[in-house]
N, C-alpha and C. Protein backbone atom coordinates (compact mmCIF):
# COMPACT_ATOMS: atom_id res chain seq x y z
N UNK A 1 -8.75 -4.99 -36.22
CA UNK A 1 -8.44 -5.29 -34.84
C UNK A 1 -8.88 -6.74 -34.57
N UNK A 2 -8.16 -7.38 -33.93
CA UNK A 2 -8.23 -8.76 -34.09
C UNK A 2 -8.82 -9.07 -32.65
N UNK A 3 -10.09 -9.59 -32.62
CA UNK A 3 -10.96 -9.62 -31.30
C UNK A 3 -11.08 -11.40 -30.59
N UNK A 4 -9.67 -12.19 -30.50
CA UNK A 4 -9.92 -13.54 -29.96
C UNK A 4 -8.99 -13.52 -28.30
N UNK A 5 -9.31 -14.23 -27.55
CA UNK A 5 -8.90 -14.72 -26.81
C UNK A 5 -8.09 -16.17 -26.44
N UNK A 6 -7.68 -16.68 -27.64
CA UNK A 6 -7.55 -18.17 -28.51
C UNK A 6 -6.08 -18.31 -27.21
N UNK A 7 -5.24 -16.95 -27.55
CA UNK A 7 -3.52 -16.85 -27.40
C UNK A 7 -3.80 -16.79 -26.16
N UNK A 8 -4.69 -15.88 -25.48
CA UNK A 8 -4.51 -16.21 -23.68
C UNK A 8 -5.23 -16.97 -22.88
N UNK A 9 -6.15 -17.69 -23.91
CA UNK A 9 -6.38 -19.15 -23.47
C UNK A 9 -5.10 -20.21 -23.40
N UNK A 10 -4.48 -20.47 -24.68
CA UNK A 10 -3.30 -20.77 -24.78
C UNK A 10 -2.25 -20.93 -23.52
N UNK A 11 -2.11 -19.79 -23.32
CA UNK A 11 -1.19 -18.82 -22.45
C UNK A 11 -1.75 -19.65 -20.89
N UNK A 12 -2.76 -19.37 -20.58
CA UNK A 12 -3.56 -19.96 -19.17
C UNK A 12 -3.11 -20.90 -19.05
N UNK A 13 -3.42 -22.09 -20.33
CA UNK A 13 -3.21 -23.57 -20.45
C UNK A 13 -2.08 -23.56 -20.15
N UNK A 14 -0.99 -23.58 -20.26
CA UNK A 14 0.57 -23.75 -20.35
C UNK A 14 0.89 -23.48 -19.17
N UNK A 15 0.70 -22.09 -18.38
CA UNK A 15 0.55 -21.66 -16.94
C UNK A 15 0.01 -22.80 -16.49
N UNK A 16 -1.44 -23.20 -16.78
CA UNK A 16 -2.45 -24.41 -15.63
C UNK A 16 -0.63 -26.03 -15.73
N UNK A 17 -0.46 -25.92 -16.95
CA UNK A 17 0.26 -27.29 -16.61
C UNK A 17 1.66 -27.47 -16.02
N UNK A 18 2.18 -25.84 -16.03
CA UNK A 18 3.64 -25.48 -15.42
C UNK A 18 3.02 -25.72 -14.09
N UNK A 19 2.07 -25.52 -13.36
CA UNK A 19 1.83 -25.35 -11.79
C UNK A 19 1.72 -26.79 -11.58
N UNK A 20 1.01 -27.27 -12.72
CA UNK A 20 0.79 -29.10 -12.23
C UNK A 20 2.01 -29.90 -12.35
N UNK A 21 2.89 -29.38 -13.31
CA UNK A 21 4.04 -29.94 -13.58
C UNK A 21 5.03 -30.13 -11.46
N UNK A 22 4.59 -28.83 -11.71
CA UNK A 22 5.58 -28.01 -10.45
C UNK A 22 5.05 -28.94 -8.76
N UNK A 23 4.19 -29.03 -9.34
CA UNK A 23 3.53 -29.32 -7.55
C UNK A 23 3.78 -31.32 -7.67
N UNK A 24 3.85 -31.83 -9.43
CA UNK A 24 3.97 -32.78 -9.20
C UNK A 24 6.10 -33.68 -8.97
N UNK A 25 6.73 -32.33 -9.12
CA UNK A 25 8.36 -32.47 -8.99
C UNK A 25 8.96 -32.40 -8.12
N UNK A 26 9.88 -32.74 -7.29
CA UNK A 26 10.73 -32.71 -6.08
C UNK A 26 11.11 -32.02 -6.11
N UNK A 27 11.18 -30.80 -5.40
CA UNK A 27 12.08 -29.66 -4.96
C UNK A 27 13.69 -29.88 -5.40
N UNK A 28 14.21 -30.93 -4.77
CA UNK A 28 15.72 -31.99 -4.73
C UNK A 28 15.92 -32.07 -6.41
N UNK A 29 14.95 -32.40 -7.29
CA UNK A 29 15.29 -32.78 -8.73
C UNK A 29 15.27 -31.24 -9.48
N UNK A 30 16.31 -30.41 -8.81
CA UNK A 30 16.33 -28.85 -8.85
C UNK A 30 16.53 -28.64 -10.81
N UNK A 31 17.29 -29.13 -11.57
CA UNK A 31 17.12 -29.06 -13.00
C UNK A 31 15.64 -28.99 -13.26
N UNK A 32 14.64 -30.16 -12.89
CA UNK A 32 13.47 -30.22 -13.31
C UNK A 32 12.63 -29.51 -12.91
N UNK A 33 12.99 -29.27 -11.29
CA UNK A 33 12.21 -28.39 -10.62
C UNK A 33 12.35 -26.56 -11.28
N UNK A 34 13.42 -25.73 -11.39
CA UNK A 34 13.79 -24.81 -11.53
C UNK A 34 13.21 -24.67 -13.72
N UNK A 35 13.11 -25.62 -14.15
CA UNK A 35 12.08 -25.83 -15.32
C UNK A 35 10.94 -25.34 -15.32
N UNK A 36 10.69 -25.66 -14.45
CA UNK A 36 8.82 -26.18 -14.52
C UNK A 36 8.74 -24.44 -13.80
N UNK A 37 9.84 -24.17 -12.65
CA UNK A 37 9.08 -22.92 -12.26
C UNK A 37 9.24 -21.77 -13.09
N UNK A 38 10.35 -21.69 -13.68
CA UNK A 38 10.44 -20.69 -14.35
C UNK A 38 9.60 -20.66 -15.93
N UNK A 39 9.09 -21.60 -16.39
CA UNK A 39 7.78 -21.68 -17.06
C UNK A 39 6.91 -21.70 -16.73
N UNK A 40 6.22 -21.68 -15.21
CA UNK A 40 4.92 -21.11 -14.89
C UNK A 40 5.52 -19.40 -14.42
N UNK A 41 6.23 -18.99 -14.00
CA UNK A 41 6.51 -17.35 -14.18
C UNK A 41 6.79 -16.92 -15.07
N UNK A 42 7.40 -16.70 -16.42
CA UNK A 42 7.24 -16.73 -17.92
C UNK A 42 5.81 -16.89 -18.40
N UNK A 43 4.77 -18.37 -18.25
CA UNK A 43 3.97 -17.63 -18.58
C UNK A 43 2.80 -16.64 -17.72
N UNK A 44 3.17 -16.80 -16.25
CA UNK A 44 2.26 -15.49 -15.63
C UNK A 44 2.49 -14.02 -16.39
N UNK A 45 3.96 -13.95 -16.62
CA UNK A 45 4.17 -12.49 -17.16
C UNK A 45 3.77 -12.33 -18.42
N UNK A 46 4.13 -13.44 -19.66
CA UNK A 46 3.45 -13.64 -20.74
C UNK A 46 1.53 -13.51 -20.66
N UNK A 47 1.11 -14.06 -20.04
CA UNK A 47 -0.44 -14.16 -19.65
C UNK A 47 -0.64 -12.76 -19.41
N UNK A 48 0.25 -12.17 -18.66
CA UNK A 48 -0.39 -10.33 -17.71
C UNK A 48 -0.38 -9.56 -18.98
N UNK A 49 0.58 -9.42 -19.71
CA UNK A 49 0.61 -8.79 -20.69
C UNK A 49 -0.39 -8.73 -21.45
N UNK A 50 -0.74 -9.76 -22.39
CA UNK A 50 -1.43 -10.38 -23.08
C UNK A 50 -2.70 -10.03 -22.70
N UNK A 51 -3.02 -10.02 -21.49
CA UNK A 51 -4.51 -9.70 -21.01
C UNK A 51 -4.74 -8.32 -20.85
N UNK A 52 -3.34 -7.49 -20.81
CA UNK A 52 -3.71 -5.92 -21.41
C UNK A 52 -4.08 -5.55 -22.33
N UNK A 53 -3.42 -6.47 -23.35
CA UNK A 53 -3.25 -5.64 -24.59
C UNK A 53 -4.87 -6.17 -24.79
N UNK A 54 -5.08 -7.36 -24.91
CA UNK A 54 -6.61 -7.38 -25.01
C UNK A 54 -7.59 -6.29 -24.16
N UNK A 55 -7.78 -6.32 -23.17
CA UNK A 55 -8.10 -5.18 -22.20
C UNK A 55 -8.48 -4.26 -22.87
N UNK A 56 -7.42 -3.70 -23.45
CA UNK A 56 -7.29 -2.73 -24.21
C UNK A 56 -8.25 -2.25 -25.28
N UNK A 57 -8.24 -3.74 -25.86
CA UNK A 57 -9.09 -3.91 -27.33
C UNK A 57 -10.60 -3.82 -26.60
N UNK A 58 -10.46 -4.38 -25.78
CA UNK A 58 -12.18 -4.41 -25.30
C UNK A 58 -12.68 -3.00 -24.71
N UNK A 59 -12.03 -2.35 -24.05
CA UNK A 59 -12.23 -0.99 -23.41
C UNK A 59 -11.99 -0.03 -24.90
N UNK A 60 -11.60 -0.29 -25.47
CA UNK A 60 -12.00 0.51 -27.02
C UNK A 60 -13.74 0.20 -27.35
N UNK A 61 -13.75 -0.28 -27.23
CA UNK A 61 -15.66 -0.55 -27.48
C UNK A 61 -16.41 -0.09 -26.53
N UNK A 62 -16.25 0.44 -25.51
CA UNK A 62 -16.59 1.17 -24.49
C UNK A 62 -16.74 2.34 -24.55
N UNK A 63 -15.90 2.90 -25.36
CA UNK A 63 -15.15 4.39 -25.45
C UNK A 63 -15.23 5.25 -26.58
N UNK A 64 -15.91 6.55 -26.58
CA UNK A 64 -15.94 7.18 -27.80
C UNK A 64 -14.56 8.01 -28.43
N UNK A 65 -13.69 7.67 -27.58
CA UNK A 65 -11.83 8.06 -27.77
C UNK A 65 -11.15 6.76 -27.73
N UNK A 66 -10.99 6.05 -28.89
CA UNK A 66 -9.97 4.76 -28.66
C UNK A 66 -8.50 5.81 -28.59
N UNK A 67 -8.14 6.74 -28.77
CA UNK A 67 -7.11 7.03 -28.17
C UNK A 67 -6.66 7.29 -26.69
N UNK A 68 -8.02 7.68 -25.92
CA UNK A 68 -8.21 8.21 -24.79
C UNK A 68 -7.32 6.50 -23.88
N UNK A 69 -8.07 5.70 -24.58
CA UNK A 69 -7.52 4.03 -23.91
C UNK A 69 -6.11 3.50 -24.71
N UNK A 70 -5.61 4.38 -25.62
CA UNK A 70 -4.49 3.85 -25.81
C UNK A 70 -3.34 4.88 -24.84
N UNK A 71 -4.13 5.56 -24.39
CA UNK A 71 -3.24 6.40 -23.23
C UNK A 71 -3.21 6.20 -22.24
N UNK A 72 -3.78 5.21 -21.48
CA UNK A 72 -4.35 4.67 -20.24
C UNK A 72 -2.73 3.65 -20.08
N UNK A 73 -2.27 4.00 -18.64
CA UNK A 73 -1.01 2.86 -18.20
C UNK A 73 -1.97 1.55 -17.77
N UNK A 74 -1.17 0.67 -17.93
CA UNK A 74 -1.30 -0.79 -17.40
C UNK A 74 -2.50 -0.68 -16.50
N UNK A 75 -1.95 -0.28 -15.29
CA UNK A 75 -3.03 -0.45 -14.53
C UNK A 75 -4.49 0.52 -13.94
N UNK A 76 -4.27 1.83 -15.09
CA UNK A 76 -5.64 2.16 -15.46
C UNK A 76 -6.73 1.29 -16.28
N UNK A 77 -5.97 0.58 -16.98
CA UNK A 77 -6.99 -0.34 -17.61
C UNK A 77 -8.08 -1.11 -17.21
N UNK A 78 -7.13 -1.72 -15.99
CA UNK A 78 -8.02 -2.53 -14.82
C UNK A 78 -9.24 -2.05 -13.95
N UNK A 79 -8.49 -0.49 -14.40
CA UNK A 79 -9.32 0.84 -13.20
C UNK A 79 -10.71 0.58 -14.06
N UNK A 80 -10.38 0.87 -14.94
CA UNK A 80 -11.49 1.37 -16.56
C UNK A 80 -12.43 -0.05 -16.58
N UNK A 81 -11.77 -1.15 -16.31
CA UNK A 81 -13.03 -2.30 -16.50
C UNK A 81 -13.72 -2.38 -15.24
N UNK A 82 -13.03 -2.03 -14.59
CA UNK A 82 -14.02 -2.30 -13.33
C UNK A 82 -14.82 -1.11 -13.53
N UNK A 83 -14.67 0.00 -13.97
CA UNK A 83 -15.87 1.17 -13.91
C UNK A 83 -17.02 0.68 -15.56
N UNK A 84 -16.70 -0.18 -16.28
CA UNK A 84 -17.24 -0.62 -17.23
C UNK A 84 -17.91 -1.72 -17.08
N UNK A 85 -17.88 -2.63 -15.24
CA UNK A 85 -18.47 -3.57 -14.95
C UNK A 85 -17.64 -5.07 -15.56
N UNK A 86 -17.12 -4.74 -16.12
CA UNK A 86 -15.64 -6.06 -16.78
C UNK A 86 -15.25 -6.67 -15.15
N UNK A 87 -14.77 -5.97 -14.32
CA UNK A 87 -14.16 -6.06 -13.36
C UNK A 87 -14.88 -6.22 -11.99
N UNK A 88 -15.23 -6.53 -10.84
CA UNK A 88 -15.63 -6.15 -9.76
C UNK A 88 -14.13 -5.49 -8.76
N UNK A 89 -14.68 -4.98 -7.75
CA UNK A 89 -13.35 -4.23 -6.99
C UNK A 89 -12.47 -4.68 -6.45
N UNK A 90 -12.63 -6.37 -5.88
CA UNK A 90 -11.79 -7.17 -5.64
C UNK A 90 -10.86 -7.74 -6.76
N UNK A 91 -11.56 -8.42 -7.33
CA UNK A 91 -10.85 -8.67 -8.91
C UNK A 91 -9.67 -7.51 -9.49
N UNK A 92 -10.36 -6.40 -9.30
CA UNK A 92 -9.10 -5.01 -9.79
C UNK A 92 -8.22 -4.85 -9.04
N UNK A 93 -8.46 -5.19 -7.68
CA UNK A 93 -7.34 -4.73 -6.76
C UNK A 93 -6.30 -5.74 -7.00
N UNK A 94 -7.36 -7.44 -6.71
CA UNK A 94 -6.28 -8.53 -7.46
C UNK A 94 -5.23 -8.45 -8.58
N UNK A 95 -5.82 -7.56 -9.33
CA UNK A 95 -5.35 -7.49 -10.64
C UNK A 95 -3.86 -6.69 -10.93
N UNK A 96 -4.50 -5.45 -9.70
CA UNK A 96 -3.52 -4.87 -9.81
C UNK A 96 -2.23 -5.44 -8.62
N UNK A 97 -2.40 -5.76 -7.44
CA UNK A 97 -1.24 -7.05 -7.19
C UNK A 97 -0.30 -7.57 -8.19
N UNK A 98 -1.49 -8.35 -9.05
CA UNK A 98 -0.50 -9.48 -10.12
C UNK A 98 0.62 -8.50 -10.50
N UNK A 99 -0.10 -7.33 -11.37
CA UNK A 99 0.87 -6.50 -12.19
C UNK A 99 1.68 -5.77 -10.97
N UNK A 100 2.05 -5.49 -9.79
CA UNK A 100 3.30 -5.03 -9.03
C UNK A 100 4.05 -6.49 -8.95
N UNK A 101 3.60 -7.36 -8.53
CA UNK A 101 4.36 -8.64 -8.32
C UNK A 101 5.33 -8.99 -9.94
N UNK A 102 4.48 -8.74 -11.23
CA UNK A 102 4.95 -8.86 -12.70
C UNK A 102 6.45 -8.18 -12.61
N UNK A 103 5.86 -6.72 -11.72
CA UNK A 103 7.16 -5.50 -12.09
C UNK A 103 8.07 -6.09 -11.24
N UNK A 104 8.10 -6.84 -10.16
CA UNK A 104 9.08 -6.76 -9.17
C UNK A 104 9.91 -8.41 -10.15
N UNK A 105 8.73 -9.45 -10.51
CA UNK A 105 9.65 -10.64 -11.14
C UNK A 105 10.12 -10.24 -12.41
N UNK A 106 10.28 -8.98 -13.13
CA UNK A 106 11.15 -9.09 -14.20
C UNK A 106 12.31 -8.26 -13.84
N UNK A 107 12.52 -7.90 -12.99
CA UNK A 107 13.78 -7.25 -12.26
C UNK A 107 14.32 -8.51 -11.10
N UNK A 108 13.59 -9.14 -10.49
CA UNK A 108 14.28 -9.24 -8.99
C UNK A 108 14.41 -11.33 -9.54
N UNK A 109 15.85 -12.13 -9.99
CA UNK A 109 15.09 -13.23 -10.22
C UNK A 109 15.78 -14.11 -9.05
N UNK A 110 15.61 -13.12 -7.87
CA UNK A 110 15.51 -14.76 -6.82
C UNK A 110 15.09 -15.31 -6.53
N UNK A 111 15.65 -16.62 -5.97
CA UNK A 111 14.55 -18.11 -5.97
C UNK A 111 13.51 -17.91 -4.56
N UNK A 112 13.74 -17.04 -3.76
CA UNK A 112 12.97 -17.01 -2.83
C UNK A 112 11.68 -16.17 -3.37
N UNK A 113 11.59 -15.16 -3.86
CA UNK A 113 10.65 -14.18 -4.86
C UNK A 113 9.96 -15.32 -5.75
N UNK A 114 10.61 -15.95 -6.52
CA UNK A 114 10.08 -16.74 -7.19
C UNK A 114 8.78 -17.53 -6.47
N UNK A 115 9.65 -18.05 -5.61
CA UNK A 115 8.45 -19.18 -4.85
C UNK A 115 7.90 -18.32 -4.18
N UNK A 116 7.91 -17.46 -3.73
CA UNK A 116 6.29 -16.08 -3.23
C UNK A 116 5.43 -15.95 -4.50
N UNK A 117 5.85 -15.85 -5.81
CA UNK A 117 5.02 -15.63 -6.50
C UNK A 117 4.51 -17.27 -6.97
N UNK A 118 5.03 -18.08 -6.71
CA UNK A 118 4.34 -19.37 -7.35
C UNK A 118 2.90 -19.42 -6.19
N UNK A 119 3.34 -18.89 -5.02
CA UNK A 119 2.42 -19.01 -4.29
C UNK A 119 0.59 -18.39 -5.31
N UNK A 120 1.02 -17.66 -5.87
CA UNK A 120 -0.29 -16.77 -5.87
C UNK A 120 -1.04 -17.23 -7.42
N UNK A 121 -0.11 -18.25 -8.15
CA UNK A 121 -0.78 -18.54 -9.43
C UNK A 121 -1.91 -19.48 -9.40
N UNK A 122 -2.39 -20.06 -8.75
CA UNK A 122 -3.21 -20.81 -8.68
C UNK A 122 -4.80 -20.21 -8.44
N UNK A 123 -4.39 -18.59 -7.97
CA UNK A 123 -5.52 -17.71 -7.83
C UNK A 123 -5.43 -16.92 -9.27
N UNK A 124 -4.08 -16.50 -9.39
CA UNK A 124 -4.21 -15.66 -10.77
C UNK A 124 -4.87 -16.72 -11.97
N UNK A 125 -4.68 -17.72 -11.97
CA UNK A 125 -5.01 -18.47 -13.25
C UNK A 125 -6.89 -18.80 -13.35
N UNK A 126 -6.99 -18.69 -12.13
CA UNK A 126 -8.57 -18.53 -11.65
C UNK A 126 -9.24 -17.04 -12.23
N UNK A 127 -8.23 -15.53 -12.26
CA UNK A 127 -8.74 -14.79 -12.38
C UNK A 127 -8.58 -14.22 -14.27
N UNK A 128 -7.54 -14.98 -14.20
CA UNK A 128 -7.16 -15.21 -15.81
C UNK A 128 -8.06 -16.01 -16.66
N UNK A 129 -8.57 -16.77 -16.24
CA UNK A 129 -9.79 -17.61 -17.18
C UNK A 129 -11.13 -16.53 -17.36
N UNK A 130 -11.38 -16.06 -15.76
CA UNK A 130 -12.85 -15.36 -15.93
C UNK A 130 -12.76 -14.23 -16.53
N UNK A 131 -11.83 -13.53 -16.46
CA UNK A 131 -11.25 -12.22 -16.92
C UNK A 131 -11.24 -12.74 -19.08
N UNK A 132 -10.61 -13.71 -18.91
CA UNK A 132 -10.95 -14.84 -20.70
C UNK A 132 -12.07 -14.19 -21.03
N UNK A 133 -13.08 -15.32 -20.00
CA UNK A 133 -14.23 -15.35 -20.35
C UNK A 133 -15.44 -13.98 -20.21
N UNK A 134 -14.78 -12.78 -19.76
CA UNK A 134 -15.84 -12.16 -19.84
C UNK A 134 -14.82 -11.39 -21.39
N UNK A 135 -13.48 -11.25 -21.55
CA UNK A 135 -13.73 -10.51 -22.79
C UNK A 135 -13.92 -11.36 -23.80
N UNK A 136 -14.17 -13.00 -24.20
CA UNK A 136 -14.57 -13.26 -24.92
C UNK A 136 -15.93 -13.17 -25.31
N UNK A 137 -17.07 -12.92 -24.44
CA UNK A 137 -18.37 -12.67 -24.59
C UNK A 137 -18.36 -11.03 -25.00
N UNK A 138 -17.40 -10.10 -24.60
CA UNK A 138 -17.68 -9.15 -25.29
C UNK A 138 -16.96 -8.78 -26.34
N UNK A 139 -15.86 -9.91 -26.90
CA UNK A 139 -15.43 -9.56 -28.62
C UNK A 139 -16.89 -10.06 -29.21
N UNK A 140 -17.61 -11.27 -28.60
CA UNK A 140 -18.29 -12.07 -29.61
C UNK A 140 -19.64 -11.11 -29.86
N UNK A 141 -19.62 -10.61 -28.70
CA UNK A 141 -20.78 -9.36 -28.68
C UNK A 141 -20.88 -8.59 -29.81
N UNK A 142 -19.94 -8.01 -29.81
CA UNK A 142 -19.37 -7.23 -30.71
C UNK A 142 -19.02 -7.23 -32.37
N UNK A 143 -19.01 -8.95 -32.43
CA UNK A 143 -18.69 -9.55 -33.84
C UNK A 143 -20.46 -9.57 -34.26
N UNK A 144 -21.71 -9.37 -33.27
CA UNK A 144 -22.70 -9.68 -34.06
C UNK A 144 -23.63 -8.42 -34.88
C-alpha cells in the first residue's frame, strides 16, 4: 500500500495556479479565460478524489476491518476521520459540501455552476493542504 501524499500535493499545486491563473485573466479573453477555469475544476474533482482514496488508506490504520473501510461511501469516510480526530466537524461538513458540489460539476457543465464553484476553491485548497498535511504525518507515523 503505497502511503505518499506527493500526487495530491501535486494535484493542490496545479489547482493553487489554475485559481491564480484565473483571477489574473479577463473574463472578455473567454479562450483563455474558459482554460484556466476548467483546469482549476478538473483539478478540484481530480484533488476530491484523490483525497479519498488516500482517506481511505489512512482510515485502514485506524481499523481492525480494512474491509469494513473499503465499504464505507465517499462521504462516510469524512464521517470516519472526523470520529478518528483527522477531521474536526466543520472541516467534515466542509468536506462534505465539496463532494455534493463534485457530484453536481460532473453532470451539470454550465458556465454559471462553474463560476459558483470557482467561488469556493480558494477555501477548498485551504482545506486540501491541511487535510495533506495531517495524512502525511500519519503515513509517516506509520512508516516508523
Amino acid at each position: 500500500m503505497s502511503l505518499s501524499v506527493e500526487h495530491l500535493q501535486h494535484t493542490a499545486d496545479t489547482l493553487e495556479q489554475a485559481i491564480l491563473r484565473l483571477t489574473e485573466t479577463d473574463p472578455k479573453e473567454t479562450v483563455l479565460y474558459d482554460l484556466f477555469r476548467n483546469v482549476a475544476i478538473k483539478s478540484f474533482e481530480l484533488s476530491l478524489e484523490t483525497t479519498g482514496k488516500l482517506l481511505r488508506k489512512v482510515l485502514k490504520l485506524y481499523s481492525g476491518s480494512p474491509r469494513e473501510i473499503d465499504r464505507l461511501v465517499f462521504n462516510d469516510l469524512f464521517r470516519y476521520a472526523n470520529k478518528h480526530g483527522l477531521l474536526d466537524e466543520a472541516a467534515t461538513e466542509r468536506w462534505l459540501t465539496y463532494r455534493a458540489n463534485r457530484n453536481i460539476t460532473a453532470h451539470d457543465y454550465g458556465v454559471v455552476f462553474a463560476e459558483e464553484t470557482l467561488t469556493m476553491l480558494p477555501h477548498y485548497l485551504v482545506d486540501l493542504r491541511t487535510l495533506a498535511g495531517v495524512m502525511k504525518e500519519v503515513f509517516d507515523a506509520s512508516a516508523d
